[in-house]
C-alpha atoms as a PDB file:
ATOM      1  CA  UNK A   1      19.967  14.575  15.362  1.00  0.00           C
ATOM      2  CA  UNK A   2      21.214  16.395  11.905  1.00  0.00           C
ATOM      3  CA  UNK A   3      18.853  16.383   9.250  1.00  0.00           C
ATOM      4  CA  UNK A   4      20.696  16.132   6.107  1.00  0.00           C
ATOM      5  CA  UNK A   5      17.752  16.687   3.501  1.00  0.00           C
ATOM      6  CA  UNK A   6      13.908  17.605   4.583  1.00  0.00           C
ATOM      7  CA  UNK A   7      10.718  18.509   1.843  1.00  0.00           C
ATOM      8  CA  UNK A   8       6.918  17.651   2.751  1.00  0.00           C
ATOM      9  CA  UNK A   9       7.321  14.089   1.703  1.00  0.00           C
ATOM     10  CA  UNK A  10      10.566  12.794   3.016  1.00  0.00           C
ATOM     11  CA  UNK A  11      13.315  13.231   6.246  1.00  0.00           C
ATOM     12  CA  UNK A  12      16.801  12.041   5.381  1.00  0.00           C
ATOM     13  CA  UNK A  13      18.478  11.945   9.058  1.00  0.00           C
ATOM     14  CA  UNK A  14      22.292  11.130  10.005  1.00  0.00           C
ATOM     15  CA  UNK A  15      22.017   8.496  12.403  1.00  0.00           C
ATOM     16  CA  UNK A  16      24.733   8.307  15.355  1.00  0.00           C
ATOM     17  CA  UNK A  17      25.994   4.922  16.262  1.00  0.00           C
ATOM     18  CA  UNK A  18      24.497   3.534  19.261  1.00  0.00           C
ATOM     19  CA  UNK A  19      20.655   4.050  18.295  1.00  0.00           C
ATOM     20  CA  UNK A  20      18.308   1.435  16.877  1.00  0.00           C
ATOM     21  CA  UNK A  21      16.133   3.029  14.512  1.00  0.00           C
ATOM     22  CA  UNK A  22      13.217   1.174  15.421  1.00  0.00           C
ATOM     23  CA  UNK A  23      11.995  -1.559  18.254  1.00  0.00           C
ATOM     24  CA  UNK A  24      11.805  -4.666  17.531  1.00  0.00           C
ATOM     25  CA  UNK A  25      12.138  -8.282  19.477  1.00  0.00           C
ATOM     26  CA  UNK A  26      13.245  -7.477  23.077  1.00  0.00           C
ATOM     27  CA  UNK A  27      13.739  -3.591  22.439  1.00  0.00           C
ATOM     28  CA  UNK A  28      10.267  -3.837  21.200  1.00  0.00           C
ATOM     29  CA  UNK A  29       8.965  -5.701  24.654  1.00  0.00           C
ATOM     30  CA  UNK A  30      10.910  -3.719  27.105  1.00  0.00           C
ATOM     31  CA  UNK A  31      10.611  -0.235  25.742  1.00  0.00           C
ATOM     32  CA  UNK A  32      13.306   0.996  27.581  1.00  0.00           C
ATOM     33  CA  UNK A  33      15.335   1.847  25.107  1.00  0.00           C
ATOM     34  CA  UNK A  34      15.025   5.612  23.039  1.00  0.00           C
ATOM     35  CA  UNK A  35      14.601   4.589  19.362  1.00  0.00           C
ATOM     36  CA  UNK A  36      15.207   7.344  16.160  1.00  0.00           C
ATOM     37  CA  UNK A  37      11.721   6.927  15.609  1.00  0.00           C
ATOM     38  CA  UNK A  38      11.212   7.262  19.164  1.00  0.00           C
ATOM     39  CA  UNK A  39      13.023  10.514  18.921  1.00  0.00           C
ATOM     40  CA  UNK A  40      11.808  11.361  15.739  1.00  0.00           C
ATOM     41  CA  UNK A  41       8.000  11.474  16.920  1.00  0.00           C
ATOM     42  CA  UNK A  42       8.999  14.459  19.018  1.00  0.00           C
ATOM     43  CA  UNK A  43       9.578  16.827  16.689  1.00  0.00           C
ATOM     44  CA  UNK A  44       7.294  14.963  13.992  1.00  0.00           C
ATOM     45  CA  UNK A  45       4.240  13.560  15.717  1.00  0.00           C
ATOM     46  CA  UNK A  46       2.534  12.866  12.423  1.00  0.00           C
ATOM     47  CA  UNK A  47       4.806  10.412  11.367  1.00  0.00           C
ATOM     48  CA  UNK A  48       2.520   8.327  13.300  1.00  0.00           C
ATOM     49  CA  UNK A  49       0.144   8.823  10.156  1.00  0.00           C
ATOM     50  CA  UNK A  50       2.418   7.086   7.890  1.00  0.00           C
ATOM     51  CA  UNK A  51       2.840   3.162   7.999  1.00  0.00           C
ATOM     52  CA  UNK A  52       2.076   1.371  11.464  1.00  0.00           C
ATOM     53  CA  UNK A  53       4.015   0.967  14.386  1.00  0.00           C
ATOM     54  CA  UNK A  54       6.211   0.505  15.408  1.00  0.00           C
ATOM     55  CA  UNK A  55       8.216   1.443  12.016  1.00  0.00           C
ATOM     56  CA  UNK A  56       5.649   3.869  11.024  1.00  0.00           C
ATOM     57  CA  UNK A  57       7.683   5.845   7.931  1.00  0.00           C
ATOM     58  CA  UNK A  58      11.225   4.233   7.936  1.00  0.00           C
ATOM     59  CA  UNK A  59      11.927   3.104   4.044  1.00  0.00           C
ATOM     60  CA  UNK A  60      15.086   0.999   5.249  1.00  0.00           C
ATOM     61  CA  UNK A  61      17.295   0.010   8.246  1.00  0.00           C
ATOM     62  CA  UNK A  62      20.732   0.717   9.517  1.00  0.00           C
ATOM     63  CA  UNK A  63      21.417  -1.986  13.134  1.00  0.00           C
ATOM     64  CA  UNK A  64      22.396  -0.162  15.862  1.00  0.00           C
ATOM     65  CA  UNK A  65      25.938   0.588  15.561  1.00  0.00           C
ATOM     66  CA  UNK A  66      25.850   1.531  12.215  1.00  0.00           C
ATOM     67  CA  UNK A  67      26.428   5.271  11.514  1.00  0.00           C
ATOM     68  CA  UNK A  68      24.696   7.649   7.988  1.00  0.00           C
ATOM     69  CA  UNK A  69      22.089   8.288   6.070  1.00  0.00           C
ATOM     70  CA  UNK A  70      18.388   6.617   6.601  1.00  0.00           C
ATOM     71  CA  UNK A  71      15.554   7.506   4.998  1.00  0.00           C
ATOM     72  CA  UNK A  72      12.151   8.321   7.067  1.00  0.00           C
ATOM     73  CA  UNK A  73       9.111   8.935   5.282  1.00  0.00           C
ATOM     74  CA  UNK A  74       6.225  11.336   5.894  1.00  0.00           C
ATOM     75  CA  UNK A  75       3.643  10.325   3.687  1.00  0.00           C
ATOM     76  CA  UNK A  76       2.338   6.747   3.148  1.00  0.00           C
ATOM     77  CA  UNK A  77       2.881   7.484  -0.817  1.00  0.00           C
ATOM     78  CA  UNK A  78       6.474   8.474  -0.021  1.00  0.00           C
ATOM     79  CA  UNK A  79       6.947   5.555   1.709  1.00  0.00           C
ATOM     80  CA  UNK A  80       5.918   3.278  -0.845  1.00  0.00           C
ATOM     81  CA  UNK A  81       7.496   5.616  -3.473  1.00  0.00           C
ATOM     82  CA  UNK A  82      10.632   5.024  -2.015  1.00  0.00           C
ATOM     83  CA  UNK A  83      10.530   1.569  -0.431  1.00  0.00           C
ATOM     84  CA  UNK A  84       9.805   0.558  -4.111  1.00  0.00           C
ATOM     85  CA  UNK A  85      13.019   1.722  -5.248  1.00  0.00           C
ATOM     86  CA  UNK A  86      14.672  -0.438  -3.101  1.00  0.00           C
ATOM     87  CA  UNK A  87      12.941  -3.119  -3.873  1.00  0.00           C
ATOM     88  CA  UNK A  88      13.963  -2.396  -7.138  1.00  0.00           C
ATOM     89  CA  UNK A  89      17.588  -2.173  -6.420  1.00  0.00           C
ATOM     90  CA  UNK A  90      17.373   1.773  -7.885  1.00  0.00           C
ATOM     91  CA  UNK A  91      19.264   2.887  -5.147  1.00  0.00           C
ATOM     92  CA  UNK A  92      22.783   3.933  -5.007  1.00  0.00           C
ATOM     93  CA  UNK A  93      24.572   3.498  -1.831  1.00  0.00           C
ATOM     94  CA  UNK A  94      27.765   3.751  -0.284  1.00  0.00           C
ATOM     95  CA  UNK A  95      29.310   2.644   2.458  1.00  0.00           C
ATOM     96  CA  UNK A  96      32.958   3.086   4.348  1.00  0.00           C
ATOM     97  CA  UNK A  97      34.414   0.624   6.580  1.00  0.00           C
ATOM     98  CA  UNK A  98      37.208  -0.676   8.190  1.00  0.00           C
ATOM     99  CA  UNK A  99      38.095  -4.295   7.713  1.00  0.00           C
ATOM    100  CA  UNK A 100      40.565  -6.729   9.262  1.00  0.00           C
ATOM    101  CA  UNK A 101      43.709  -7.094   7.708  1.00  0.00           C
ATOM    102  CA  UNK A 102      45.082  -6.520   4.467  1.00  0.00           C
ATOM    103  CA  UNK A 103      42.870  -7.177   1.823  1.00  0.00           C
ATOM    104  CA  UNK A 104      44.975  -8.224  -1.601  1.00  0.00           C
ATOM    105  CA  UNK A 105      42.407  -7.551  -4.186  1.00  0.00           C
ATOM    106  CA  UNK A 106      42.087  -3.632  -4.757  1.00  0.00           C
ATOM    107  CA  UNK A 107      37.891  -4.345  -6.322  1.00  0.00           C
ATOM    108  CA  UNK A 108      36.040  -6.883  -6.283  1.00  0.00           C
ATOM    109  CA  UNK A 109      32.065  -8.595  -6.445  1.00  0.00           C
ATOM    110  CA  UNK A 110      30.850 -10.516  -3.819  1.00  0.00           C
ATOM    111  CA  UNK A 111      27.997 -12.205  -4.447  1.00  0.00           C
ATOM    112  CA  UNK A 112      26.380 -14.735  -2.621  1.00  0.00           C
ATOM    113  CA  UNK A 113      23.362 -16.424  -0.936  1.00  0.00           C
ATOM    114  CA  UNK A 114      22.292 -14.988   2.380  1.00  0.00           C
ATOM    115  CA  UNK A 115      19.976 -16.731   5.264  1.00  0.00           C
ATOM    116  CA  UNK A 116      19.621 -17.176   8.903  1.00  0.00           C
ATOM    117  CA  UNK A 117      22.434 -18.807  10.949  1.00  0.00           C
ATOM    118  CA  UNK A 118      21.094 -21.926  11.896  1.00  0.00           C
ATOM    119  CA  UNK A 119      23.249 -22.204  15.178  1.00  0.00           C
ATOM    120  CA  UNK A 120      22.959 -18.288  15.775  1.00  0.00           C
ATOM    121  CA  UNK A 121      19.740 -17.087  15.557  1.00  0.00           C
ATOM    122  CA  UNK A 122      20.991 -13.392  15.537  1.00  0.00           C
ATOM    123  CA  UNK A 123      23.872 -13.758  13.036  1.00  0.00           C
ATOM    124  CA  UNK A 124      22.857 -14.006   9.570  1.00  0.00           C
ATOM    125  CA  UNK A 125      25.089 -16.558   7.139  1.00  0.00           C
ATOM    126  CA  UNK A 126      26.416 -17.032   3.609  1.00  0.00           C
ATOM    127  CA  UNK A 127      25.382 -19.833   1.865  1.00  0.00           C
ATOM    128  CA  UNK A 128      26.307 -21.443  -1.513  1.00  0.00           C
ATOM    129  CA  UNK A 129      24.132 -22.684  -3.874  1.00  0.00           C
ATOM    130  CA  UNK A 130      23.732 -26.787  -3.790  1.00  0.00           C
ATOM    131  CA  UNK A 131      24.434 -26.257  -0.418  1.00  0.00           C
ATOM    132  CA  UNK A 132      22.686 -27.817   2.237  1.00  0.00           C
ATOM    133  CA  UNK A 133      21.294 -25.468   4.882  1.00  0.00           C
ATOM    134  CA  UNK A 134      17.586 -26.388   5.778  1.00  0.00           C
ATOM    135  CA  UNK A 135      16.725 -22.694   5.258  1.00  0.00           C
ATOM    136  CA  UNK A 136      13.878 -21.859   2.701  1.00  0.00           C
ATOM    137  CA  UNK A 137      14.530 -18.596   3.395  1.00  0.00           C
ATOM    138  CA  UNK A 138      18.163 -17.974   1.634  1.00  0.00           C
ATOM    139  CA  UNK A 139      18.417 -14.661  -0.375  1.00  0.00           C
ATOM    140  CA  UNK A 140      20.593 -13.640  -2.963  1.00  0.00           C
ATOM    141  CA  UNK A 141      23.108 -11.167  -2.017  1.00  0.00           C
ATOM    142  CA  UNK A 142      25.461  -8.852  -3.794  1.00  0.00           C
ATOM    143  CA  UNK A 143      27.923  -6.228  -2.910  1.00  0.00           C
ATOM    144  CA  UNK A 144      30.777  -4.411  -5.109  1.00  0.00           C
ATOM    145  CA  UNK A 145      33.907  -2.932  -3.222  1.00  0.00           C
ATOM    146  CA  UNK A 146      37.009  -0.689  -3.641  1.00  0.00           C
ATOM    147  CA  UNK A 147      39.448  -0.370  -1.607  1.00  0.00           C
ATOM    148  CA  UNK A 148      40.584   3.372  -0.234  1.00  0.00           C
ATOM    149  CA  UNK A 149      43.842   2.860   1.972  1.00  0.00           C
ATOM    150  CA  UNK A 150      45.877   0.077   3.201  1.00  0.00           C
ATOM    151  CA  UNK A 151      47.081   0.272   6.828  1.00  0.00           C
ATOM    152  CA  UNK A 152      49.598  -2.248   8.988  1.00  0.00           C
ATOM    153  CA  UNK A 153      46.930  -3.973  10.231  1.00  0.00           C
ATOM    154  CA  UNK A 154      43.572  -3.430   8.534  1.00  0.00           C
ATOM    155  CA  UNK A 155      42.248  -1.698   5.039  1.00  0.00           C
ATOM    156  CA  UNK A 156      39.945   1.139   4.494  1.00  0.00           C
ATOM    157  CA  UNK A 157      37.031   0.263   1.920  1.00  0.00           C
ATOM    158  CA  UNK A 158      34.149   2.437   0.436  1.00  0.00           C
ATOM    159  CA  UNK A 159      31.185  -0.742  -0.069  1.00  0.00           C
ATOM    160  CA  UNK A 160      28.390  -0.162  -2.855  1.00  0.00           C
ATOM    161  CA  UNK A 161      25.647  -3.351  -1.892  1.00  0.00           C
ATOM    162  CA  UNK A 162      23.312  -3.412  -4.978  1.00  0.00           C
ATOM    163  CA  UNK A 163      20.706  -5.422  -2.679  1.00  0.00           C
ATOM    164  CA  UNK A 164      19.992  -4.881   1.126  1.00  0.00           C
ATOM    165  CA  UNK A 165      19.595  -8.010   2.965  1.00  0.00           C
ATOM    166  CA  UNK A 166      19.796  -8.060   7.034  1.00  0.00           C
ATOM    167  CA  UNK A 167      23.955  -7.230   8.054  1.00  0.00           C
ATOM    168  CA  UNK A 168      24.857  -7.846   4.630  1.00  0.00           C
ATOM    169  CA  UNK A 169      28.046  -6.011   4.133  1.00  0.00           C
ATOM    170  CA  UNK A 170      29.141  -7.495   8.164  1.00  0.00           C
ATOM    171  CA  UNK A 171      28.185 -10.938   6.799  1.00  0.00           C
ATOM    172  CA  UNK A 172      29.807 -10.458   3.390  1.00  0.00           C
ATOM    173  CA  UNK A 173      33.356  -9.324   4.594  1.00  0.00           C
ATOM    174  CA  UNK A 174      33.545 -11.972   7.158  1.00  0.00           C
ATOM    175  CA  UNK A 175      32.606 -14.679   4.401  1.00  0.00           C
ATOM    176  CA  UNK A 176      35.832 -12.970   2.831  1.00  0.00           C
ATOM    177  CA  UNK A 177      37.999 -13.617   6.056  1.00  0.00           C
ATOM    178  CA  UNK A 178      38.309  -9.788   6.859  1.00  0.00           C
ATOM    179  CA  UNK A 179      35.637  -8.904   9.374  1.00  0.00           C
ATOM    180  CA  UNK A 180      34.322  -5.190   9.608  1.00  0.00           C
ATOM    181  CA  UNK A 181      36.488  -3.970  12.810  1.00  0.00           C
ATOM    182  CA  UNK A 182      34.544  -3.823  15.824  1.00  0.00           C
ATOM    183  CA  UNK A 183      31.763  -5.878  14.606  1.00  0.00           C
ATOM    184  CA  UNK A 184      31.326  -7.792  18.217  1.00  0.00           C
ATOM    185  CA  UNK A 185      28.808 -10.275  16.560  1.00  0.00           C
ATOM    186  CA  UNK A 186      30.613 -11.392  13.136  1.00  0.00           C
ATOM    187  CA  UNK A 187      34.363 -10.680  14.430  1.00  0.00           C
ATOM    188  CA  UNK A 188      36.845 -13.871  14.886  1.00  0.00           C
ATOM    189  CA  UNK A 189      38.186 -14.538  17.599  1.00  0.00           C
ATOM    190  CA  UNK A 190      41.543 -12.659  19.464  1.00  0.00           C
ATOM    191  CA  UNK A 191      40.856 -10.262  15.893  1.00  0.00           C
ATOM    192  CA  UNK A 192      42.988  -6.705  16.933  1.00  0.00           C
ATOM    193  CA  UNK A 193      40.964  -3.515  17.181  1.00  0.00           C
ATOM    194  CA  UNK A 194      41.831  -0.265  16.782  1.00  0.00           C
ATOM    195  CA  UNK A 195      42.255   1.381  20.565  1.00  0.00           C
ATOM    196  CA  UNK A 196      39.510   3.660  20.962  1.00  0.00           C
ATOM    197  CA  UNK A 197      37.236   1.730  18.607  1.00  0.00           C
ATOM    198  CA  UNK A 198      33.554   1.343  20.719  1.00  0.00           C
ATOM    199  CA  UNK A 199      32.054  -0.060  17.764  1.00  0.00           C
ATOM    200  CA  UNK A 200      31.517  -1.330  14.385  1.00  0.00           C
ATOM    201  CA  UNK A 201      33.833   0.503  11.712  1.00  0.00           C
ATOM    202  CA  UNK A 202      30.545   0.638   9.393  1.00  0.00           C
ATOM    203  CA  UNK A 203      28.764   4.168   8.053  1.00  0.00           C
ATOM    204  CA  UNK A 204      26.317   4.626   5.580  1.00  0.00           C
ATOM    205  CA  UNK A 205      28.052   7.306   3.624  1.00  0.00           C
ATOM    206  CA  UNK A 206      25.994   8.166   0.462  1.00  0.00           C
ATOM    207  CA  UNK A 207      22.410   7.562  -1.101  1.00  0.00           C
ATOM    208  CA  UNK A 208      21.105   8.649  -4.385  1.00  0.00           C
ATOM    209  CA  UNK A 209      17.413   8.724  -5.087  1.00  0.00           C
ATOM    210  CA  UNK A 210      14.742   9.765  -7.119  1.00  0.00           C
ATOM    211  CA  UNK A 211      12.367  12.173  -5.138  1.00  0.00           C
ATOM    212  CA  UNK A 212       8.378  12.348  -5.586  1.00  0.00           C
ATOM    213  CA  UNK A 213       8.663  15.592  -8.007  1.00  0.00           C
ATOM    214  CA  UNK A 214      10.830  13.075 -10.448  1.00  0.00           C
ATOM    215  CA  UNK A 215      13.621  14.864  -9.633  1.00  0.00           C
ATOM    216  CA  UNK A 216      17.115  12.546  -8.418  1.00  0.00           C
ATOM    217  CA  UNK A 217      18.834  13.771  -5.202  1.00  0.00           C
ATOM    218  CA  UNK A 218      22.404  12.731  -3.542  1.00  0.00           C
ATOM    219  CA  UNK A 219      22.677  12.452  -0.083  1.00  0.00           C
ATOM    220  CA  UNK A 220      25.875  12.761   1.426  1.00  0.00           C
ATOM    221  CA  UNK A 221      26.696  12.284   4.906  1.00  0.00           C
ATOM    222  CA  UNK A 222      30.573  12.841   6.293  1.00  0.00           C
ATOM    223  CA  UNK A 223      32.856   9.838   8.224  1.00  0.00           C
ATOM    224  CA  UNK A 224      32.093  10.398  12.224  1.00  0.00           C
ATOM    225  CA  UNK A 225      34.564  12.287  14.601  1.00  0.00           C
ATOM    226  CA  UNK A 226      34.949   8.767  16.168  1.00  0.00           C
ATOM    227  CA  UNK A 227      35.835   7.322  13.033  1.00  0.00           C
ATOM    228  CA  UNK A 228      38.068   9.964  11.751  1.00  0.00           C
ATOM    229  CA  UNK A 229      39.803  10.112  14.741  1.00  0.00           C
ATOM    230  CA  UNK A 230      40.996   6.102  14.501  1.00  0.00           C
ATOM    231  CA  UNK A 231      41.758   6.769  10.856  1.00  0.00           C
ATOM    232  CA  UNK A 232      44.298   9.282  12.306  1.00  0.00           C
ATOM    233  CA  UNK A 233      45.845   7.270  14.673  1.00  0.00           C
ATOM    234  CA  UNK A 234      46.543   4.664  11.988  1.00  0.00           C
ATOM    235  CA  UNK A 235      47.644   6.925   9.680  1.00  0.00           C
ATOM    236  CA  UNK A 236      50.359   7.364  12.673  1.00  0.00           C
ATOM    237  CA  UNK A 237      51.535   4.024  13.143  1.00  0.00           C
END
């Protein structure tokens, strides 16, 4: 597990695909299954000290087959510190992915309502306002995006979501008509993948914060040998 950025307060780790950060629902009653934090109390075994299990000091969440940068804190002021910021939306993150087709626009805002799938209790869904959905629970939603590279098939993107509600940037692209590639839960149907793709085309590239000591700090974390290497085979269609 590389640790991009460690002090007293705070561990800034870059997460491989393929690991949930934390239990929860089924992970959380089989136990089975080796979390970050699981793997994280190993070498840390006062993390336990800071928030309660089975979270204890993640500030935010990447799902499971999301690559980059998350935030762990060590101290229960760090964590509040910092969970505060994003709360506050003072957070600047980036994130590249690989979507489904061509995208025309070259920027753009997306910005919508987001809530629960009523039929799909694991998907999240857009909404519109006025519309009727039953859900009291429907959050507003933003993301900004730019896109990197056009390929035959799909286009490269670097995402910057000003707010951070569950799958957002999956839910948001899909709402668009260009799924992130390899998303198994939020692609359509018969939608062409990349050979050699295993998962989502999502990583959490960049974060910029403000530390403890006042002082602001980028984190930067670097596109996965698995993801590089499909870049490269597009490159050679």
């Amino acid at each position: 597990m590389k640790i991009v950025f460690e002090n007293e307060n705070l561990l800034a780790v870059d997460k491989p695909a393929g690991i949930i950060v934390f239990p929860e629902g089924a992970a959380l009653l089989t136990g089975k299954e080796k979390t970050l934090i699981d793997l994280l109390l190993e070498k840390y075994p006062n993390l336990k000290n800071t928030g309660t299990a089975p979270r204890y000091g993640v500030v935010h969440r990447l799902d499971k087959d999301t690559s980059g940068i998350i935030l762990i804190a060590k101290t229960n002021q760090a964590l509040s510190f910092l969970q505060k910021q994003f709360k506050q939306r003072k957070v600047e993150k980036k994130y590249i992915l690989l979507i489904a087709d061509k995208l025309k626009t070259n920027k753009g805002i997306i910005e919508t309502l987001i809530g629960r799938a009523n039929k799909d209790k694991r998907k999240q869904k857009v909404y519109l306002p006025h519309e009727p959905s039953g859900n009291k629970n429907l959050r507003k939603a933003k993301t900004e995006y730019k896109v990197i590279k056009r390929f035959q098939k799909f286009t490269l993107i670097k995402a910057f979501p000003t707010t951070g509600r569950k799958h957002q940037l999956r839910v948001h692209f899909a709402y668009l008509g260009h799924p992130i590639v390899g998303d198994k839960l939020y692609s359509f149907k018969n939608q062409i993948i990349p050979s050699g793709l295993k998962r989502q085309f999502l990583h959490a590239k960049y974060l910029k914060i403000k530390l403890l000591n006042g002082k602001t700090k980028e984190l930067n974390s670097e596109l996965p040998e698995d993801l590089k290497k499909i870049l490269n085979n597009l490159k050679n269609e």
